[in-house]
PDB file of N, CA and C in Angstrom:
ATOM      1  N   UNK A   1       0.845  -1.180   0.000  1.00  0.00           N
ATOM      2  CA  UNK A   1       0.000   0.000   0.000  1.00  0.00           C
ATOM      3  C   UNK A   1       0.889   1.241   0.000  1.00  0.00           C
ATOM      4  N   UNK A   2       0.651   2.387  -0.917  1.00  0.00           N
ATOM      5  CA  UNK A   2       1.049   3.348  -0.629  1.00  0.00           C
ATOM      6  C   UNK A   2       1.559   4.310   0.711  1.00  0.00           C
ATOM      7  N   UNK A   3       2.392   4.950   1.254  1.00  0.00           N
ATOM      8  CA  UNK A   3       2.503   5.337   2.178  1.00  0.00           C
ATOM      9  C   UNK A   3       1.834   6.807   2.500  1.00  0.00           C
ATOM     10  N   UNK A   4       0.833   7.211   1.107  1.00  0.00           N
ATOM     11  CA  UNK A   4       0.048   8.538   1.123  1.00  0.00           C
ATOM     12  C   UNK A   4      -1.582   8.231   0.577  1.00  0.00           C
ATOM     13  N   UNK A   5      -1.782   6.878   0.832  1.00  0.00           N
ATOM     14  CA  UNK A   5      -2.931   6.282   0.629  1.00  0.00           C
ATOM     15  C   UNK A   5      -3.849   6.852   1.873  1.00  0.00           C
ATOM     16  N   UNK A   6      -5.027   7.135   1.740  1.00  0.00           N
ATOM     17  CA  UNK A   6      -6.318   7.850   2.249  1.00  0.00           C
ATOM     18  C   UNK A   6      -6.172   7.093   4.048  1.00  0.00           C
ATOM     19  N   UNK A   7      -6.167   5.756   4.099  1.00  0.00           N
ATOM     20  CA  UNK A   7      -5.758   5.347   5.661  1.00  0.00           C
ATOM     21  C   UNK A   7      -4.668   5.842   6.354  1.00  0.00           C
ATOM     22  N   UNK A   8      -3.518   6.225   5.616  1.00  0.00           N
ATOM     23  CA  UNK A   8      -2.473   6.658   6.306  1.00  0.00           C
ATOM     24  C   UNK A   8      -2.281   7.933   6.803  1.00  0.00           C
ATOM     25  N   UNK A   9      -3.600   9.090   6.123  1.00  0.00           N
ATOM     26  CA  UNK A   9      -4.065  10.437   6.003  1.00  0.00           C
ATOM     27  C   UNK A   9      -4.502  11.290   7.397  1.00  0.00           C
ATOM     28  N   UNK A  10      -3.876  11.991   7.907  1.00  0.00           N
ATOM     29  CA  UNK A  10      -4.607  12.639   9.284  1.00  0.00           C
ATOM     30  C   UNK A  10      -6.210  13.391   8.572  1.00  0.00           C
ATOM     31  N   UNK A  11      -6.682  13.436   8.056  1.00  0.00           N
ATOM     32  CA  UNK A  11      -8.177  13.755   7.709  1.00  0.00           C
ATOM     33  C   UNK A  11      -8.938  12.744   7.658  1.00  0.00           C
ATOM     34  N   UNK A  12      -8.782  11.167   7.597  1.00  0.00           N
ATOM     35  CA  UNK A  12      -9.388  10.071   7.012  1.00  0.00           C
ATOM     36  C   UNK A  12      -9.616   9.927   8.480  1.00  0.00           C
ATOM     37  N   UNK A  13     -10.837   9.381   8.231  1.00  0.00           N
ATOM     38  CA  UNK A  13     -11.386   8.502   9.655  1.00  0.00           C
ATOM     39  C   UNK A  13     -12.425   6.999   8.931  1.00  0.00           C
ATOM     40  N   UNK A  14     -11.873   5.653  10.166  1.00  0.00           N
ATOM     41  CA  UNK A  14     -12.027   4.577   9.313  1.00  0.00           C
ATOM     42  C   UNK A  14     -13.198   4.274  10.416  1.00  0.00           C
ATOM     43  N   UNK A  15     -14.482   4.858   9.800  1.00  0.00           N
ATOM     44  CA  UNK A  15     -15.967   4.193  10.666  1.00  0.00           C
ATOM     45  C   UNK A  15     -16.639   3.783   9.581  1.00  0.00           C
ATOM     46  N   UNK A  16     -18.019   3.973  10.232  1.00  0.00           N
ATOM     47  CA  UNK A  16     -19.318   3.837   9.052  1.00  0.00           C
ATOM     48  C   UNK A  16     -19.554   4.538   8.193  1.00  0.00           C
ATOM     49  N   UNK A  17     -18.571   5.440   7.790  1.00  0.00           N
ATOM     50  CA  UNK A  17     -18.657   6.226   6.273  1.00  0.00           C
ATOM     51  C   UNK A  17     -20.253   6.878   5.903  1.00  0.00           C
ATOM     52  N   UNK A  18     -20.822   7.793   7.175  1.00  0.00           N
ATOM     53  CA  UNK A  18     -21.330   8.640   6.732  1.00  0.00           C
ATOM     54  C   UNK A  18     -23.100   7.713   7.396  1.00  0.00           C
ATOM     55  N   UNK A  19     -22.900   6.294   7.715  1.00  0.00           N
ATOM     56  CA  UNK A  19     -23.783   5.621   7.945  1.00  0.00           C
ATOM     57  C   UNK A  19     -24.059   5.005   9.168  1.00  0.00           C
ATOM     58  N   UNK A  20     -25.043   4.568   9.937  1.00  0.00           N
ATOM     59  CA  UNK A  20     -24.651   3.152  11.260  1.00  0.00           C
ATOM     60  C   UNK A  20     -24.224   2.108  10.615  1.00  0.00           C
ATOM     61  N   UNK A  21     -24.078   1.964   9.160  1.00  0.00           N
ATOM     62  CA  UNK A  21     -23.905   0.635   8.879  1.00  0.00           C
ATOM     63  C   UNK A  21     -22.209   0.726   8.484  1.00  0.00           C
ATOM     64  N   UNK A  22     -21.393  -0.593   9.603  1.00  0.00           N
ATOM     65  CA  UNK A  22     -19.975  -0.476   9.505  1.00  0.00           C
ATOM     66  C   UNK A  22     -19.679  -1.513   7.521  1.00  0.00           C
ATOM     67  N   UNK A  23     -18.382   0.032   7.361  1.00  0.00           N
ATOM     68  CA  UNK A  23     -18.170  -0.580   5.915  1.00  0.00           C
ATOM     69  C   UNK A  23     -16.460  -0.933   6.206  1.00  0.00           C
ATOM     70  N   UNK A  24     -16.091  -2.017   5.118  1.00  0.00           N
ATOM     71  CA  UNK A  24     -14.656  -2.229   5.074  1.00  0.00           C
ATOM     72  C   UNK A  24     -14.086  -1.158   4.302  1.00  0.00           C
ATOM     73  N   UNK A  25     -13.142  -0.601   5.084  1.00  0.00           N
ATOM     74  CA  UNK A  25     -11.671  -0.349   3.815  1.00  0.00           C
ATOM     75  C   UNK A  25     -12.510   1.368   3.438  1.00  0.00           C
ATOM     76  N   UNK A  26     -13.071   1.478   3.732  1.00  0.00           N
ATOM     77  CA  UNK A  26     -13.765   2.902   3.790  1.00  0.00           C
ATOM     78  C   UNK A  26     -13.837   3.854   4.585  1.00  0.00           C
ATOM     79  N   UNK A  27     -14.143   5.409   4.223  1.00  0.00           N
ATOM     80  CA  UNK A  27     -14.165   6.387   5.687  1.00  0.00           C
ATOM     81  C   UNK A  27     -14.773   7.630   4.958  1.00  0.00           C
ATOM     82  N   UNK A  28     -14.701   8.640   5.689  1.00  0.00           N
ATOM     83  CA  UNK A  28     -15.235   9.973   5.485  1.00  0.00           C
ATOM     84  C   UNK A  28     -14.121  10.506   5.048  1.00  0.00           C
ATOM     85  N   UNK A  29     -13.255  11.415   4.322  1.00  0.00           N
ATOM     86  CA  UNK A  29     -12.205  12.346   4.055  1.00  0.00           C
ATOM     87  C   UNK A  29     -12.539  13.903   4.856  1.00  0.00           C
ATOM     88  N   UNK A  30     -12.116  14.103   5.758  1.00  0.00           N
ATOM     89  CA  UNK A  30     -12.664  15.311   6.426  1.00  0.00           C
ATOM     90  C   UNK A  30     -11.854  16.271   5.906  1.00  0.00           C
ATOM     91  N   UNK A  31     -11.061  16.144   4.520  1.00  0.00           N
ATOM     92  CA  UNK A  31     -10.165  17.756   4.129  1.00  0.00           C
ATOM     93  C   UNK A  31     -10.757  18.701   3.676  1.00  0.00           C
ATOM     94  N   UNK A  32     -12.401  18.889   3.301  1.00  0.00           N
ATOM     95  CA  UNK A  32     -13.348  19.283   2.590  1.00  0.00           C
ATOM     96  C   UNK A  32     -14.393  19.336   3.477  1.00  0.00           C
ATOM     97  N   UNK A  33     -15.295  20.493   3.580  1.00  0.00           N
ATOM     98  CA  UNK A  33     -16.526  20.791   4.072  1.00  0.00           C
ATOM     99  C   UNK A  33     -17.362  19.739   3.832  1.00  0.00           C
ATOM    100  N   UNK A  34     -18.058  19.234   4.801  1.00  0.00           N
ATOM    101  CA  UNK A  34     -19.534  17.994   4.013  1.00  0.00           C
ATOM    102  C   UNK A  34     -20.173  18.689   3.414  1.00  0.00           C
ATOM    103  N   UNK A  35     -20.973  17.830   2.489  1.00  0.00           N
ATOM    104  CA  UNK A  35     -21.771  18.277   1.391  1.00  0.00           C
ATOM    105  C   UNK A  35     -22.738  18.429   1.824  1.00  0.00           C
ATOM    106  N   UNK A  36     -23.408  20.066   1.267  1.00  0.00           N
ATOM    107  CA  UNK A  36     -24.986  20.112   1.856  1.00  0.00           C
ATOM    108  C   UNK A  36     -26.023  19.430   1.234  1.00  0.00           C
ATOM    109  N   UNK A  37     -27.523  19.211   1.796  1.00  0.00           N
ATOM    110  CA  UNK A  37     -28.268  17.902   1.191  1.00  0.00           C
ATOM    111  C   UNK A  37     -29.428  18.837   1.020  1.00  0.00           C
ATOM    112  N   UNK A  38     -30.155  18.765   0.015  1.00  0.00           N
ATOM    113  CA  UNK A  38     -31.298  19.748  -0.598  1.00  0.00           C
ATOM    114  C   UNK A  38     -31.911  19.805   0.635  1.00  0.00           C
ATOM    115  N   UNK A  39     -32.579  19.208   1.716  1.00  0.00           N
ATOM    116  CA  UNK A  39     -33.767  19.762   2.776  1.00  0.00           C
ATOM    117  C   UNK A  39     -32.890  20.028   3.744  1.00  0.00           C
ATOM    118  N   UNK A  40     -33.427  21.174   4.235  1.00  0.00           N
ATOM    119  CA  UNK A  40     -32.970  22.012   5.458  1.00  0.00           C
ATOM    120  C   UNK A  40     -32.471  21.153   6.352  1.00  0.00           C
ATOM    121  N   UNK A  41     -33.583  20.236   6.869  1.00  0.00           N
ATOM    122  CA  UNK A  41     -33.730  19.221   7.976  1.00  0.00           C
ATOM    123  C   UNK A  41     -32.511  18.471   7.887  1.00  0.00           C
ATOM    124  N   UNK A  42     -31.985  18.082   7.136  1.00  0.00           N
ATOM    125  CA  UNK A  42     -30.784  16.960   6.683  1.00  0.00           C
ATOM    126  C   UNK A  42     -29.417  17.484   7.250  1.00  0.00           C
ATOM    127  N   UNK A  43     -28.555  16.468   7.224  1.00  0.00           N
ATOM    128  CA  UNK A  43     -27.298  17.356   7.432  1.00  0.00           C
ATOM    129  C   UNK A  43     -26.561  16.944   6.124  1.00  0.00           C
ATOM    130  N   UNK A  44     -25.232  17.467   6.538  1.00  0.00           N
ATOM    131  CA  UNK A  44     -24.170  17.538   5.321  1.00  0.00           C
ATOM    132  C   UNK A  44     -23.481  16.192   5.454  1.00  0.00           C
ATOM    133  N   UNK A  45     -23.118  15.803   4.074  1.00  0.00           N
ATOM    134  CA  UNK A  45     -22.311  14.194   4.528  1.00  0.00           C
ATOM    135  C   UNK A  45     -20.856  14.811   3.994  1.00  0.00           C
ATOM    136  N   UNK A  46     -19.881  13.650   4.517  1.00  0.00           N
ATOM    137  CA  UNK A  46     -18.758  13.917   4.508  1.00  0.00           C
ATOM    138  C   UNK A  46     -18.412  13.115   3.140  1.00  0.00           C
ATOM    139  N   UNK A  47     -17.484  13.293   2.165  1.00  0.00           N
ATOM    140  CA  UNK A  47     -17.015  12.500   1.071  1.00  0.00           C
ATOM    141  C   UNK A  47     -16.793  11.445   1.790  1.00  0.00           C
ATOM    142  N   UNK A  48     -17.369  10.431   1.221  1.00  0.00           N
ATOM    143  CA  UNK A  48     -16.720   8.878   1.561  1.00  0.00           C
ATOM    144  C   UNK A  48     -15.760   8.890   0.511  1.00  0.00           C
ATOM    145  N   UNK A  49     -14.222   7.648   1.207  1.00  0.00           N
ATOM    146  CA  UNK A  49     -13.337   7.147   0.142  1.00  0.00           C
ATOM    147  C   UNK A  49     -12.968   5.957   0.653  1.00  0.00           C
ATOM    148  N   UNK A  50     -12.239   5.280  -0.244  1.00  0.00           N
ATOM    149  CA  UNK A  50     -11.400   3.953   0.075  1.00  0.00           C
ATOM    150  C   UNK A  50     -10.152   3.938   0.819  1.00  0.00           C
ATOM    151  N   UNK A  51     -10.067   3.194   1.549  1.00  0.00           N
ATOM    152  CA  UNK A  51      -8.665   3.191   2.633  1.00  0.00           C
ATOM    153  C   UNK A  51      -7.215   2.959   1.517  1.00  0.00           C
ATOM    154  N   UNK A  52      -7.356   2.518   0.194  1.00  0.00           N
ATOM    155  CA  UNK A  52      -6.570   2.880  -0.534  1.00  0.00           C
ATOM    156  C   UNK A  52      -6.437   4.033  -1.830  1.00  0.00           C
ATOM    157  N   UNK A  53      -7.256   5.269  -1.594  1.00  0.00           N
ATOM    158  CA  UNK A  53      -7.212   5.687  -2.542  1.00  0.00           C
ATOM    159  C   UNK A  53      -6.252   6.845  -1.712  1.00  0.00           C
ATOM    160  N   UNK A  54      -5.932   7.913  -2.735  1.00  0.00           N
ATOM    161  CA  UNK A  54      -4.911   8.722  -2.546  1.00  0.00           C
ATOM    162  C   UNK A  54      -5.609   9.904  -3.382  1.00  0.00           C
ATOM    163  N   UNK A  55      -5.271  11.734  -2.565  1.00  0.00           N
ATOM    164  CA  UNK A  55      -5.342  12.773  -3.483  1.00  0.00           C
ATOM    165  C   UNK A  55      -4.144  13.753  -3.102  1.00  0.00           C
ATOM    166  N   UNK A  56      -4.175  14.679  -3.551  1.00  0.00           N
ATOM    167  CA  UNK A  56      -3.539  15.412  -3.695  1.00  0.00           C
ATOM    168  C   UNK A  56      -3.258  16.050  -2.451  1.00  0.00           C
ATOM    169  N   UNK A  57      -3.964  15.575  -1.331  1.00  0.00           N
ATOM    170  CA  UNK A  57      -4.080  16.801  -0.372  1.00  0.00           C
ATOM    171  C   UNK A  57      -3.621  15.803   1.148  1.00  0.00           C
ATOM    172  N   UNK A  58      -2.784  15.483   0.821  1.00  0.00           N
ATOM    173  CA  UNK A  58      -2.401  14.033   1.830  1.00  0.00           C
ATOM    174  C   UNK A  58      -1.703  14.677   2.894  1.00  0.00           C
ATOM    175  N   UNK A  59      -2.139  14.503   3.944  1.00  0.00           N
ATOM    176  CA  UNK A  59      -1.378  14.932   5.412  1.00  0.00           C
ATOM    177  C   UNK A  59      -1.152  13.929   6.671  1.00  0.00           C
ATOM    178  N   UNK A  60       0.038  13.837   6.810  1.00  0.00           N
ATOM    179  CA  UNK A  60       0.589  12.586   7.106  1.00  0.00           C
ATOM    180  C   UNK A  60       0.028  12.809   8.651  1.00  0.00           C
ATOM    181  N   UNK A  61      -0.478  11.635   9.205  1.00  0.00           N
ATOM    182  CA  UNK A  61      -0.983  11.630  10.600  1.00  0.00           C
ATOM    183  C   UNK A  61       0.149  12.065  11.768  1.00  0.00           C
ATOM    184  N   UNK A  62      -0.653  12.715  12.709  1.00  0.00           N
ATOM    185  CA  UNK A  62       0.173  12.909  14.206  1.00  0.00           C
ATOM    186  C   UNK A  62       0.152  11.603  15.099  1.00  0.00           C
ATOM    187  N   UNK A  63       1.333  10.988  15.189  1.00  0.00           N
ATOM    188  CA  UNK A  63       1.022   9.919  16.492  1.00  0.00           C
ATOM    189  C   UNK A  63       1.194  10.826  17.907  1.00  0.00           C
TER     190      UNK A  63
END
């Protein structure tokens, strides 16, 4: 695996991707505002991505 792949990312968080329902190998990318959802009532979701994908905007985690 890459060493700037989306899991290795201080913005990536590896839960239920936006859901209660737990997904593999998936997460929210928090480098970006969530997306707003046409009714007021709703909230904003966070980009889901894959624990191996990679962008441009990679920030290596704090231990």
């Amino acid at each position: 695996m890459s060493t700037q792949a989306c899991s290795m990312c201080a913005v990536f968080e590896d839960h239920g991707a936006n859901t209660e329902n737990m997904l593999e190998n998936v997460g929210p990318c928090r480098f970006n505002p969530p997306v707003s959802q046409l009714e007021a009532a709703s909230r904003g979701l966070w980009p889901v991505v894959k624990s191996k994908d990679r962008c441009g905007h990679f920030e290596t985690e704090v231990a």
